[in-house]
Protein backbone atom coordinates (compact mmCIF):
# COMPACT_ATOMS: atom_id res chain seq x y z
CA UNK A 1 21.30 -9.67 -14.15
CA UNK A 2 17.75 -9.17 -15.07
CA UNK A 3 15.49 -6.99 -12.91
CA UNK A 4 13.10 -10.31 -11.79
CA UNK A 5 16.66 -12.30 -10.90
CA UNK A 6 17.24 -12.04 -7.03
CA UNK A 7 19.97 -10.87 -5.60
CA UNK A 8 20.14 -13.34 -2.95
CA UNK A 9 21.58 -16.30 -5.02
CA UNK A 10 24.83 -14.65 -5.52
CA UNK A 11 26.08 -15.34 -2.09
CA UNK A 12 29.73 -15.55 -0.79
CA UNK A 13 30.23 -18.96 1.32
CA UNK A 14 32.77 -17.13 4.26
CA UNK A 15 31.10 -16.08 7.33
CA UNK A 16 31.24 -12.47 6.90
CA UNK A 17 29.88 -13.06 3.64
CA UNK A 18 27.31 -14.90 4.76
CA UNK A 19 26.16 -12.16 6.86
CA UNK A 20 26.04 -10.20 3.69
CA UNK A 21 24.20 -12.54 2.01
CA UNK A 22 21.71 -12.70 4.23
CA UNK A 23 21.36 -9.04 4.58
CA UNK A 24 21.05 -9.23 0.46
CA UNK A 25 18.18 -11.82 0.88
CA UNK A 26 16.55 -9.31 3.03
CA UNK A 27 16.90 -5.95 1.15
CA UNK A 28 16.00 -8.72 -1.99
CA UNK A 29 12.92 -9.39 0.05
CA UNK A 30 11.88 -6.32 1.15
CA UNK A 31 12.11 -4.61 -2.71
CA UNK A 32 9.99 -6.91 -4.05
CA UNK A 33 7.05 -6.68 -1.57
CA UNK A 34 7.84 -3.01 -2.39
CA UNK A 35 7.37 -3.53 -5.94
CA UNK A 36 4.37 -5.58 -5.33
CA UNK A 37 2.91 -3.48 -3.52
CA UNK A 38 3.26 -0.36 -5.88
CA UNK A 39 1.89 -1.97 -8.68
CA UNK A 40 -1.27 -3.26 -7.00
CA UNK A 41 -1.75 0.53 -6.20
CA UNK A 42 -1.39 1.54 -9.56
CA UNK A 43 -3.67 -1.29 -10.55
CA UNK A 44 -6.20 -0.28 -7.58
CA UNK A 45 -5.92 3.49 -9.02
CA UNK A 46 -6.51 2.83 -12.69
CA UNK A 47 -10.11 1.49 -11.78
CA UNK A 48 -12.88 3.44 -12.10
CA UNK A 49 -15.37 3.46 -9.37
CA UNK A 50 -17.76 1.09 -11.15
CA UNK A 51 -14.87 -1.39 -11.37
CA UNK A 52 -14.69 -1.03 -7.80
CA UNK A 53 -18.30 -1.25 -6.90
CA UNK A 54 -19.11 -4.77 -8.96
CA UNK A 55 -15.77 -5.37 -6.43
CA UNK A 56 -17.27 -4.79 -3.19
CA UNK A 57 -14.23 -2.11 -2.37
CA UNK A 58 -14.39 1.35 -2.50
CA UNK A 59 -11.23 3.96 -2.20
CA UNK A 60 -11.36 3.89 1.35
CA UNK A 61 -10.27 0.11 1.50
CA UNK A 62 -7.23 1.06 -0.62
CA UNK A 63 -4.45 1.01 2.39
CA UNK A 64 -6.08 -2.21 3.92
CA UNK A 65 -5.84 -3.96 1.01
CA UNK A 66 -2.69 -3.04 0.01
CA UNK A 67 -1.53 -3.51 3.30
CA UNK A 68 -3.13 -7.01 3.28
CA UNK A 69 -5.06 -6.47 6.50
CA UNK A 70 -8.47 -6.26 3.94
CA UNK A 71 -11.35 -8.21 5.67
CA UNK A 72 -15.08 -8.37 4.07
């Protein structure tokens, strides 16, 4: 299984294992907003503060926007 595949399509059909499928889709879920996440920081940190500026952000706006709550 490749790294972009979820996780979540490989559910069993009994009950318990749809409990455990759905507790997959979640943990499937939750790493990739992880993953997202991380590499808009790294992206955000690469940029020098000229890049930023022709933006409108500056460093400070760096855990708003990663945290999606960035308003201008």
């Amino acid at each position: 299984m490749a790294i972009t595949e979820s996780i979540s399509t490989y559910r069993p059909m009994t009950p318990t294992g749809a409990v455990m499928g759905r507790l997959l889709a979640s943990f499937d879920g939750w790493l990739f907003r992880r993953r997202e996440r991380n590499e808009l920081t790294r992206t955000l940190l690469k940029m020098s503060d000229r890049d930023l500026r022709d933006l409108g952000i500056n460093r400070t706006d760096f855990p708003a926007i990663i945290g999606g709550s960035y308003r201008r």
